[in-house]
C-alpha atoms as a PDB file:
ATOM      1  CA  UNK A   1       6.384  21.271 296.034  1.00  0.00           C
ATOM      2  CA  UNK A   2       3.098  23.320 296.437  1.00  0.00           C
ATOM      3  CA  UNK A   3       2.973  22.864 299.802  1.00  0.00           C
ATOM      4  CA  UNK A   4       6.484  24.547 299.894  1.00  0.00           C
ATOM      5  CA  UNK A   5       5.262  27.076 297.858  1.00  0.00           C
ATOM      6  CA  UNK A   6       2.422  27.878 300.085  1.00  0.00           C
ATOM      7  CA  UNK A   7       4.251  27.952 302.955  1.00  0.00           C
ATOM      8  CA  UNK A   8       7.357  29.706 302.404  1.00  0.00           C
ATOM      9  CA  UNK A   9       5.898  32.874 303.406  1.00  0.00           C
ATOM     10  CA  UNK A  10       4.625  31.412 306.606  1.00  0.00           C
ATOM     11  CA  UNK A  11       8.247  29.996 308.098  1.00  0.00           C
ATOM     12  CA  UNK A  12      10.094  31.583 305.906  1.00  0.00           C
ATOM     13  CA  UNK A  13      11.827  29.333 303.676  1.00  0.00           C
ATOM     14  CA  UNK A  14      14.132  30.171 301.229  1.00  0.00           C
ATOM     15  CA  UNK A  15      16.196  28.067 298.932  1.00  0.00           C
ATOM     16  CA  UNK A  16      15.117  23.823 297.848  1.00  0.00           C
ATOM     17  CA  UNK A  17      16.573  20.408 297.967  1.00  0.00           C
ATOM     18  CA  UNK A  18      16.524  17.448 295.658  1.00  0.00           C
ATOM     19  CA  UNK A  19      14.558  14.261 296.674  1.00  0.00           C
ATOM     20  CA  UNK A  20      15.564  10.762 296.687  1.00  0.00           C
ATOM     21  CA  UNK A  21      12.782   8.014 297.867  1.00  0.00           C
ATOM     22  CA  UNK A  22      12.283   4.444 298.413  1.00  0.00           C
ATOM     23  CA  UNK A  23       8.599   3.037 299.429  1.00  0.00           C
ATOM     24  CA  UNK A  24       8.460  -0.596 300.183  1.00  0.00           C
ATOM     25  CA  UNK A  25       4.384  -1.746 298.749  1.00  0.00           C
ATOM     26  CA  UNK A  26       3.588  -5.194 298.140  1.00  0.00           C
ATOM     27  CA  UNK A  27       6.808  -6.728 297.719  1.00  0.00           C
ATOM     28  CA  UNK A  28       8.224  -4.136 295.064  1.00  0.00           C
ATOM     29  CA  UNK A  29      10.120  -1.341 296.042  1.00  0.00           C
ATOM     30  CA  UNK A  30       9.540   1.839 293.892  1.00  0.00           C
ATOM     31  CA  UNK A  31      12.508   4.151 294.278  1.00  0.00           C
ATOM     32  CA  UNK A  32      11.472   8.136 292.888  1.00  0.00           C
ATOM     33  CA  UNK A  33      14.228  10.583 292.193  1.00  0.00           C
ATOM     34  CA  UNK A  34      13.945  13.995 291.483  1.00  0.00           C
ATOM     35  CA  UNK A  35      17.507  15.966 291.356  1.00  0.00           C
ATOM     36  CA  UNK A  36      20.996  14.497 291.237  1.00  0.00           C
ATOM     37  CA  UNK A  37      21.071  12.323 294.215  1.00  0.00           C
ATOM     38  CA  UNK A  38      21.333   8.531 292.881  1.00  0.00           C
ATOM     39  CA  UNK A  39      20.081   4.910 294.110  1.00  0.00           C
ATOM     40  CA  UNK A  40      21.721   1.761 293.657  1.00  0.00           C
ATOM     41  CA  UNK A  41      21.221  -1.937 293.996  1.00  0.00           C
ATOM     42  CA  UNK A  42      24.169  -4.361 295.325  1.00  0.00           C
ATOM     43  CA  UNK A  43      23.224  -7.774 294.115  1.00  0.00           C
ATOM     44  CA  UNK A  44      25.828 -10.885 294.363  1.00  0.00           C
ATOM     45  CA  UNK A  45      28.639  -8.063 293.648  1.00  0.00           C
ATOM     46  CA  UNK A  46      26.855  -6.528 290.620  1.00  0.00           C
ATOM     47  CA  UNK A  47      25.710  -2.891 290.229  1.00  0.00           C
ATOM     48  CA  UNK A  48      21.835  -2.107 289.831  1.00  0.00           C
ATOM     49  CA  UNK A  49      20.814   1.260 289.068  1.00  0.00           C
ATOM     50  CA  UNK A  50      17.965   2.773 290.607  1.00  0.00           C
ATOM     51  CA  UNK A  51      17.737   5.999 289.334  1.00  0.00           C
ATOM     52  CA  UNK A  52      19.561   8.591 286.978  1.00  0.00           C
ATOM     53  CA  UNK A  53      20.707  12.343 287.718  1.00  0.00           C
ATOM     54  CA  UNK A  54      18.810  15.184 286.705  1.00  0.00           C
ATOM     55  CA  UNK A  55      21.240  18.000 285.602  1.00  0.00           C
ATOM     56  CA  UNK A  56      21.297  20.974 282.774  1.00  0.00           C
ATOM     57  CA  UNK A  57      23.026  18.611 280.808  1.00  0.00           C
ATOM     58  CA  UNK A  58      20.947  15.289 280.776  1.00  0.00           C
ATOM     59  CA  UNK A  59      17.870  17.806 280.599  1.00  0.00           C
ATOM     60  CA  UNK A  60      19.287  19.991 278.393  1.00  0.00           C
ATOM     61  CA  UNK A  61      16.296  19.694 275.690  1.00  0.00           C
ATOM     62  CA  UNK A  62      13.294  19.789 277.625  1.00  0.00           C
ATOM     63  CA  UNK A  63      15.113  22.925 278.982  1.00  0.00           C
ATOM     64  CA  UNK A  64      15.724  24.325 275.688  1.00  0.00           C
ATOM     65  CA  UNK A  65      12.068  23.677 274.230  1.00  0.00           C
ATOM     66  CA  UNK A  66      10.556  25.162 277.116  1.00  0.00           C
ATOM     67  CA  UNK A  67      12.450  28.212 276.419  1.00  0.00           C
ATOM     68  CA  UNK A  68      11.859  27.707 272.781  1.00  0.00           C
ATOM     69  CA  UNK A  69       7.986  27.816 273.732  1.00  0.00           C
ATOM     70  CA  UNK A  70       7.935  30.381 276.020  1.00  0.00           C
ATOM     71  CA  UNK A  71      10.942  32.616 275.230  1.00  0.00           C
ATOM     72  CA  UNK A  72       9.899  35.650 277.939  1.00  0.00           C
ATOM     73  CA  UNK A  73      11.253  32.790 280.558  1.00  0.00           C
ATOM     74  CA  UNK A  74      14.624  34.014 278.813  1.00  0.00           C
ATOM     75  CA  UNK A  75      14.165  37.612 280.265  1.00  0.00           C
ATOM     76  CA  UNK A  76      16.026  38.930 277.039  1.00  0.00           C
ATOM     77  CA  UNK A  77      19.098  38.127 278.452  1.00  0.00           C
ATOM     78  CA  UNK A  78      19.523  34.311 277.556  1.00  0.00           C
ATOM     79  CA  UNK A  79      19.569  32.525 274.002  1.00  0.00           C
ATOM     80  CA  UNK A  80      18.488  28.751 274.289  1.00  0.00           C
ATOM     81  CA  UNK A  81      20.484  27.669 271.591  1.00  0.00           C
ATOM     82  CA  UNK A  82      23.589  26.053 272.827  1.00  0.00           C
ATOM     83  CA  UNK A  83      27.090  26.793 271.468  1.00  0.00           C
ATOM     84  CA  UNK A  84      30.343  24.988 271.677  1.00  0.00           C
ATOM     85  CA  UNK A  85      31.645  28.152 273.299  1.00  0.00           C
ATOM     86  CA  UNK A  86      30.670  31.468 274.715  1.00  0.00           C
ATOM     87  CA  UNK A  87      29.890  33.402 271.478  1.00  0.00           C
ATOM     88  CA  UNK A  88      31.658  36.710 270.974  1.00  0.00           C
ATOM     89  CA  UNK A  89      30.966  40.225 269.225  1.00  0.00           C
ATOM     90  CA  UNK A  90      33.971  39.590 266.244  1.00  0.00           C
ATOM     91  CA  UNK A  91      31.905  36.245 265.645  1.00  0.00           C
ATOM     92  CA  UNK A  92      28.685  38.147 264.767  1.00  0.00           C
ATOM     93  CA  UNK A  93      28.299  37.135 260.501  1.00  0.00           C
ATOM     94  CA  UNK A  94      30.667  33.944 261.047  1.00  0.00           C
ATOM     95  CA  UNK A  95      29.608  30.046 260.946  1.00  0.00           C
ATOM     96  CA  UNK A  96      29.642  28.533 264.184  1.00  0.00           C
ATOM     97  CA  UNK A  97      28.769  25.190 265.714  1.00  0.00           C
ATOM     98  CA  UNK A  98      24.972  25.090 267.433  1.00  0.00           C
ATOM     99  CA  UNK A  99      22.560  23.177 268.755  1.00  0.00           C
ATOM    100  CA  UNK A 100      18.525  23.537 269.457  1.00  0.00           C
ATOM    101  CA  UNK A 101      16.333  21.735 271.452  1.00  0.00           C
ATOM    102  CA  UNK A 102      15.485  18.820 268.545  1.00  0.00           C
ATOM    103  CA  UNK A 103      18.783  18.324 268.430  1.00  0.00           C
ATOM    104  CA  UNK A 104      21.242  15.736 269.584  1.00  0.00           C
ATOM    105  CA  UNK A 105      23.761  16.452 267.419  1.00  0.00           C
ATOM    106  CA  UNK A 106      25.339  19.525 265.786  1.00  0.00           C
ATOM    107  CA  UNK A 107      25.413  21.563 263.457  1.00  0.00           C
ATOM    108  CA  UNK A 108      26.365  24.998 261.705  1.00  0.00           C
ATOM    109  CA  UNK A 109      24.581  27.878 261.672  1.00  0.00           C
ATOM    110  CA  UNK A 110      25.436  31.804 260.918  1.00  0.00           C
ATOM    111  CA  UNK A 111      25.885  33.592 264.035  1.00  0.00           C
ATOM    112  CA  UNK A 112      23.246  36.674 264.872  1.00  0.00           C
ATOM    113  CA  UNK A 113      23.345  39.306 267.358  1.00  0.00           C
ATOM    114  CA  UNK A 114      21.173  37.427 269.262  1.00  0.00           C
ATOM    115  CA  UNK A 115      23.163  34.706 269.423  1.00  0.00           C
ATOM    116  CA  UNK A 116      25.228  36.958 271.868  1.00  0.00           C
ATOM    117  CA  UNK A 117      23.050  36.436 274.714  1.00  0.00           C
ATOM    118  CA  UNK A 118      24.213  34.113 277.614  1.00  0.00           C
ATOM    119  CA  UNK A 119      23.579  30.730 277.073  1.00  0.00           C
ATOM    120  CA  UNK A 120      20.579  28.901 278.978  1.00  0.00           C
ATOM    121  CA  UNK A 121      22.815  26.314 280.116  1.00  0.00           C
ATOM    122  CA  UNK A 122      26.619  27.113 280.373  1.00  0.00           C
ATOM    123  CA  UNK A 123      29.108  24.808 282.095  1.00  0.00           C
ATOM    124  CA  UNK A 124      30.015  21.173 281.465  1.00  0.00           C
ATOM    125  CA  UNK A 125      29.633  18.656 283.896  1.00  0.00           C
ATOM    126  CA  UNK A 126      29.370  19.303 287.502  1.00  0.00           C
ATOM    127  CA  UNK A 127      30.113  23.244 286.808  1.00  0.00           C
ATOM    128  CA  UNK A 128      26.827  22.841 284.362  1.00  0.00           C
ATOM    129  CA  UNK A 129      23.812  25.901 285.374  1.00  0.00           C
ATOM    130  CA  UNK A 130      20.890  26.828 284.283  1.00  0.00           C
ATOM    131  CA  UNK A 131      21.127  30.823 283.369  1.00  0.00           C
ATOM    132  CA  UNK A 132      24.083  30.331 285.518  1.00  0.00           C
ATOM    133  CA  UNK A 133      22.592  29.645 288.314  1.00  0.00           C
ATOM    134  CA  UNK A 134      21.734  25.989 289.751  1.00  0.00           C
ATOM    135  CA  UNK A 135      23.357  22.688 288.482  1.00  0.00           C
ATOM    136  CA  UNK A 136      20.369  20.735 288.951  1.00  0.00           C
ATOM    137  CA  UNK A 137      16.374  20.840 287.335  1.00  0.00           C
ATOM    138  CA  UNK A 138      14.716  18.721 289.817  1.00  0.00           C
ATOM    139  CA  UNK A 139      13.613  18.850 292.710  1.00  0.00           C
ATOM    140  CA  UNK A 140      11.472  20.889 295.559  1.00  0.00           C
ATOM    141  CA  UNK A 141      11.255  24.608 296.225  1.00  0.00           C
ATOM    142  CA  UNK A 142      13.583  27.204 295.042  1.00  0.00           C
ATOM    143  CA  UNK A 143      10.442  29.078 293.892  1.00  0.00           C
ATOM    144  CA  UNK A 144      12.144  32.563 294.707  1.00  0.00           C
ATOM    145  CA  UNK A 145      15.564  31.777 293.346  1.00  0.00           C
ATOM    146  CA  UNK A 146      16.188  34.638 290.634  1.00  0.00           C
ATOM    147  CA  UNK A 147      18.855  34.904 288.399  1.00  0.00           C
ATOM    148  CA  UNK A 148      21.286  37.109 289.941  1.00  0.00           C
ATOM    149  CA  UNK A 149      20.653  40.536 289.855  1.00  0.00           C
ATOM    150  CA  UNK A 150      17.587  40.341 287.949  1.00  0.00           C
ATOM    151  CA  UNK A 151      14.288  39.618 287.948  1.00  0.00           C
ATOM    152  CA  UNK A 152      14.133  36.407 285.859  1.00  0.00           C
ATOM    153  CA  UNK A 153      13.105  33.332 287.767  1.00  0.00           C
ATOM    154  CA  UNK A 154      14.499  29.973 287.652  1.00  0.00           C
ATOM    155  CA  UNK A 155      11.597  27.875 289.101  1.00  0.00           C
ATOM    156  CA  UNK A 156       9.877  27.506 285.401  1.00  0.00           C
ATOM    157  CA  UNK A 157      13.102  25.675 284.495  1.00  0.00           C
ATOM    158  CA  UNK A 158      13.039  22.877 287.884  1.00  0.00           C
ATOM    159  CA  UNK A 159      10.357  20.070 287.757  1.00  0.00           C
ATOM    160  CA  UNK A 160       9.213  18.501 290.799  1.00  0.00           C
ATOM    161  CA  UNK A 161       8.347  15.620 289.274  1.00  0.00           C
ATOM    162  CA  UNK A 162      10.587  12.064 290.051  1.00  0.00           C
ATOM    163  CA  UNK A 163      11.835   9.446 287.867  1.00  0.00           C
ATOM    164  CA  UNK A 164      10.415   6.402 289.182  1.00  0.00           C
ATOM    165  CA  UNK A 165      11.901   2.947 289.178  1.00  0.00           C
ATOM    166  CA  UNK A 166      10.797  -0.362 290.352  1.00  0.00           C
ATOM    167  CA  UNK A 167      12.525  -3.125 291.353  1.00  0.00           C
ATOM    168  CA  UNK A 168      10.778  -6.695 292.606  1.00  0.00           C
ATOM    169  CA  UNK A 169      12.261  -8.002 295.830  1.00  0.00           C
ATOM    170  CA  UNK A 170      10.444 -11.139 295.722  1.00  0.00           C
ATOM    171  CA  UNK A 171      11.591 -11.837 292.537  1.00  0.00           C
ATOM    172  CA  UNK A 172      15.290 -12.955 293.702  1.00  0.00           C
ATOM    173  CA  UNK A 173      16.464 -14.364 296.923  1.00  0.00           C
ATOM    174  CA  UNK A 174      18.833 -11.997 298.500  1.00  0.00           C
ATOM    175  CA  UNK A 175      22.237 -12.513 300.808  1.00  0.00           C
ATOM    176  CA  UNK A 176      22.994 -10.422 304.106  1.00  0.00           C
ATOM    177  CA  UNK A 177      25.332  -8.627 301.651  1.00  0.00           C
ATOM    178  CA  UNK A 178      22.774  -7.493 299.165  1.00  0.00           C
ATOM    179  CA  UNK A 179      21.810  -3.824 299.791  1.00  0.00           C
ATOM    180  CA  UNK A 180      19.992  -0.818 298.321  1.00  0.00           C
ATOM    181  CA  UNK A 181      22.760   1.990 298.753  1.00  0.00           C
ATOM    182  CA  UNK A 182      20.619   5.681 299.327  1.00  0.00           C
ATOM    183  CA  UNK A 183      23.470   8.976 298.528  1.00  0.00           C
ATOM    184  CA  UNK A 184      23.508  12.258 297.690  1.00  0.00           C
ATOM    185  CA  UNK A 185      26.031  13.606 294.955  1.00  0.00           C
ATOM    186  CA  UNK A 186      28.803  14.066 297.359  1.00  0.00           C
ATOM    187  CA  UNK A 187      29.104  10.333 297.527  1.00  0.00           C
ATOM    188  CA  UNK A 188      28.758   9.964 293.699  1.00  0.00           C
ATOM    189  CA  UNK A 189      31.420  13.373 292.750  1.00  0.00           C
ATOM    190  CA  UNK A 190      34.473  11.248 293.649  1.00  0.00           C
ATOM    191  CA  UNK A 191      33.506   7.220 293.768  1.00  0.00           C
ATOM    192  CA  UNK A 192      32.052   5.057 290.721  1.00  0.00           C
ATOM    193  CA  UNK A 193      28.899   3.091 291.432  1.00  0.00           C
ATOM    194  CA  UNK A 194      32.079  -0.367 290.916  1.00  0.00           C
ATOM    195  CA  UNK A 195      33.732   1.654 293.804  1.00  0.00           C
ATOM    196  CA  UNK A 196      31.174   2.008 296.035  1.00  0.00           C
ATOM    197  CA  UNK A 197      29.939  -1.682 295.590  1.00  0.00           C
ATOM    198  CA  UNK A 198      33.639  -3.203 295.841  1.00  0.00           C
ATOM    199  CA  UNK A 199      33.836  -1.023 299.182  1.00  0.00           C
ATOM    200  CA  UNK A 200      30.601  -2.145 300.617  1.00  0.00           C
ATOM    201  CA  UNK A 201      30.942  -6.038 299.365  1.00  0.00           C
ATOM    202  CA  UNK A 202      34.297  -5.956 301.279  1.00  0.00           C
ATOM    203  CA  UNK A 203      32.729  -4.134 304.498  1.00  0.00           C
ATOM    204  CA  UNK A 204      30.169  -5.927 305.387  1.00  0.00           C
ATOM    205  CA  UNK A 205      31.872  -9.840 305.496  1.00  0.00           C
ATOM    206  CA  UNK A 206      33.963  -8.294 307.992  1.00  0.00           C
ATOM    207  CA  UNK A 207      31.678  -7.114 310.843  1.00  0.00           C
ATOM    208  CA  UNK A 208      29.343  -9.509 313.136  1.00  0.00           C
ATOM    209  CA  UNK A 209      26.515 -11.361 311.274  1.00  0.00           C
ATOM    210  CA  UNK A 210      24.151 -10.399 313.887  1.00  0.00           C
ATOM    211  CA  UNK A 211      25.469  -6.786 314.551  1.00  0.00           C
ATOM    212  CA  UNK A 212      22.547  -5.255 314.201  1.00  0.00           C
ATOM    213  CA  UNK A 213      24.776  -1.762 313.066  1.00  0.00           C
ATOM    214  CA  UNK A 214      26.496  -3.665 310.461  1.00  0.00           C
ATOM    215  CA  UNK A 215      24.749  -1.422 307.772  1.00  0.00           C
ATOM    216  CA  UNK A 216      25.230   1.911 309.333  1.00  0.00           C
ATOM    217  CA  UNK A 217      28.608   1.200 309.388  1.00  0.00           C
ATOM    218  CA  UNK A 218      29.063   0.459 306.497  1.00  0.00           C
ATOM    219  CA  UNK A 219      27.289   3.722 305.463  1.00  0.00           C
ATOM    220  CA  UNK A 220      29.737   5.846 307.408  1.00  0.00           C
ATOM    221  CA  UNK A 221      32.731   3.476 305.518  1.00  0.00           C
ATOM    222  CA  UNK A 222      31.474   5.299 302.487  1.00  0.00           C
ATOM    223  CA  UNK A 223      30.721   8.745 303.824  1.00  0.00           C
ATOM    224  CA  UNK A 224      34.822   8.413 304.970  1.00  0.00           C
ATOM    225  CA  UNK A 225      36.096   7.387 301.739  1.00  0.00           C
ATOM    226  CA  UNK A 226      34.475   9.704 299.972  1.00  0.00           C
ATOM    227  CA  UNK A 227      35.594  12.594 302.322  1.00  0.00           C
ATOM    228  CA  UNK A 228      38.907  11.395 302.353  1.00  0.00           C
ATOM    229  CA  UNK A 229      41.663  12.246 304.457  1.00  0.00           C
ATOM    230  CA  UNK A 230      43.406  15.600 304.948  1.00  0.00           C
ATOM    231  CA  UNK A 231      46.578  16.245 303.809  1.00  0.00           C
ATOM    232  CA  UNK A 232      48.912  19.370 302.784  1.00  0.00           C
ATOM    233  CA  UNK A 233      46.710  19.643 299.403  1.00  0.00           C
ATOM    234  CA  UNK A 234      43.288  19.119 300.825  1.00  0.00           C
ATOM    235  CA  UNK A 235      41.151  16.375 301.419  1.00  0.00           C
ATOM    236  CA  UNK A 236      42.399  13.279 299.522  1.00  0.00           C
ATOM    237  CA  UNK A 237      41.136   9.779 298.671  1.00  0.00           C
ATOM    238  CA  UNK A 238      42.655   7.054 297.252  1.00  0.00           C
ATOM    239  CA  UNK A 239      44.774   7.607 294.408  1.00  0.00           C
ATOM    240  CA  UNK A 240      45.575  10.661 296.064  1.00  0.00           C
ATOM    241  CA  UNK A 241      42.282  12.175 294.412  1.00  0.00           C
ATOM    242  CA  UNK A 242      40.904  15.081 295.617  1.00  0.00           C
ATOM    243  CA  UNK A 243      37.795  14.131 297.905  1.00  0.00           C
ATOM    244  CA  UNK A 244      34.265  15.308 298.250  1.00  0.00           C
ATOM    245  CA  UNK A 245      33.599  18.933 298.828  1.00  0.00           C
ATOM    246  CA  UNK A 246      29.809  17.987 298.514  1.00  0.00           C
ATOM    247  CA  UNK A 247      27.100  17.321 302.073  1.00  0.00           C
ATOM    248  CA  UNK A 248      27.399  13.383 301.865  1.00  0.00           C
ATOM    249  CA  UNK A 249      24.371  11.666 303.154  1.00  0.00           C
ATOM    250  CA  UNK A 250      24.615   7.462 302.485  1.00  0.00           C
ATOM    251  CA  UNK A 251      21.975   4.931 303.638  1.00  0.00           C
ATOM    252  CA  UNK A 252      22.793   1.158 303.191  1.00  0.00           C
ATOM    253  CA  UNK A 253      19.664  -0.665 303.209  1.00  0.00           C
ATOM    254  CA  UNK A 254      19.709  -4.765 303.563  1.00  0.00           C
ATOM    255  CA  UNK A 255      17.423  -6.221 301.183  1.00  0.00           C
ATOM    256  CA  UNK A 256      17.083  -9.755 302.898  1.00  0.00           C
ATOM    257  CA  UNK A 257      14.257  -9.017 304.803  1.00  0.00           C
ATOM    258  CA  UNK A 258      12.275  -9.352 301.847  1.00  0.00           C
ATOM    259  CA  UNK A 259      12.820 -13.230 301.442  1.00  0.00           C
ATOM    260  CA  UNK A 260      10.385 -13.542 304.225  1.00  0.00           C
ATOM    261  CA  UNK A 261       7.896 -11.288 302.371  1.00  0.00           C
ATOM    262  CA  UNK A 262       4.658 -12.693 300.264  1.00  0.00           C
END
């Protein structure tokens, strides 16, 4: 991430990316996430998470104290107190529902002018931002994204630094079938991590044990059923839901090759 900031001027890059890794050291692989890409292990048909998303929402109180520490992130034009709703004028004197950054749940408190200020985060779910900006805190770059139309910057807010999780390959013996699965969010907007694994477990019987493709394929499997297929309302998947409008990158990693490991 310094790097990036050092050399943005240089080639002239604008904007950032999340970061989703997997190193393979000593038998262990030691997947590091940073943004709202995820991992998952495919073991004998069950789900293994290998990382968790990084969003306004599941950071929502280390975003909040670091306002609540350094308020002139805030510009003057955010509050870092969270409300149920977008707080308005007639409300100013009234009890409302809040909550701070030590808080997980709610409670009341008597609404100030102050209070009027945009929200830090606003949004639920995937329409979550940060000053209404981004929808995810980690990750690299993005060290001149501003809030729009002002001069507040955002990069205080995103952290660089991953969630890492380790998982021991020589630990279990693993089948052709068992696979690390590698995707950004586009994959993860419209399918369940049961969805993806049901889809892969019945890929992968079907093609040629020695097909040495066999994985890619079953990569692009996913990228399709996320995307879906067009119809008169837009892309749909099964259950006639609507399908990804996210970039979908998949890998499908076999995990077999580590039974000949020590």
């Amino acid at each position: 991430d310094l790097q990036i900031e050092r050399e943005r001027t240089v080639y002239n890059i604008s904007g950032g990316c999340t970061a989703l890794v997997v190193v393979y050291l000593l038998g262990k692989l030691y997947v590091a996430n940073a943004g709202d890409s995820r991992a998952i292990i495919i073991r004998n048909g069950e789900v293994i998470p290998m990382s968790s998303e990084f969003t306004p929402e599941t950071e929502r109180q280390r975003l909040q104290y670091l306002a609540y520490m350094q308020p002139h992130l805030l510009g003057n034009e955010f509050t870092h107190l969270e409300f149920p709703r977008r707080v308005q004028r007639k409300e100013v004197g009234k009890r409302m529902l809040y909550r701070d950054f030590n808080m997980t749940g709610w409670a009341y408190k008597t609404i100030e002018e102050d209070d009027l200020k945009f929200p830090l985060i606003y949004g639920e779910g995937k329409k979550a931002r940060v000053m209404a900006t981004i929808g995810v805190t980690r990750g690299l770059g993005d060290h001149d994204l501003k809030v729009h139309d002002s001069n507040i910057y955002i990069k205080p807010f995103l952290s660089s630094s991953p969630e890492v999780r380790v998982y021991d390959l020589l630990q279990y013996e693993h089948g052709p079938d068992d696979v690390l699965i590698l995707a950004t969010d586009g994959l993860w907007d419209v399918l369940l991590n049961e969805e993806v694994a049901e889809a892969v477990t019945n890929f992968l019987p079907n093609c040629d044990p020695d097909d040495p493709h066999r994985y890619t394929l079953a990569a692009q499997d996913l990228v399709m059923r996320a995307r879906g297929v067009l119809k008169d309302r837009g892309w749909r998947i099964s259950n006639d839901r609507l399908g990804s409008g996210d970039d979908i990158s998949v890998y499908v990693i076999p995990l077999i090759h580590g039974n000949r490991q020590s």
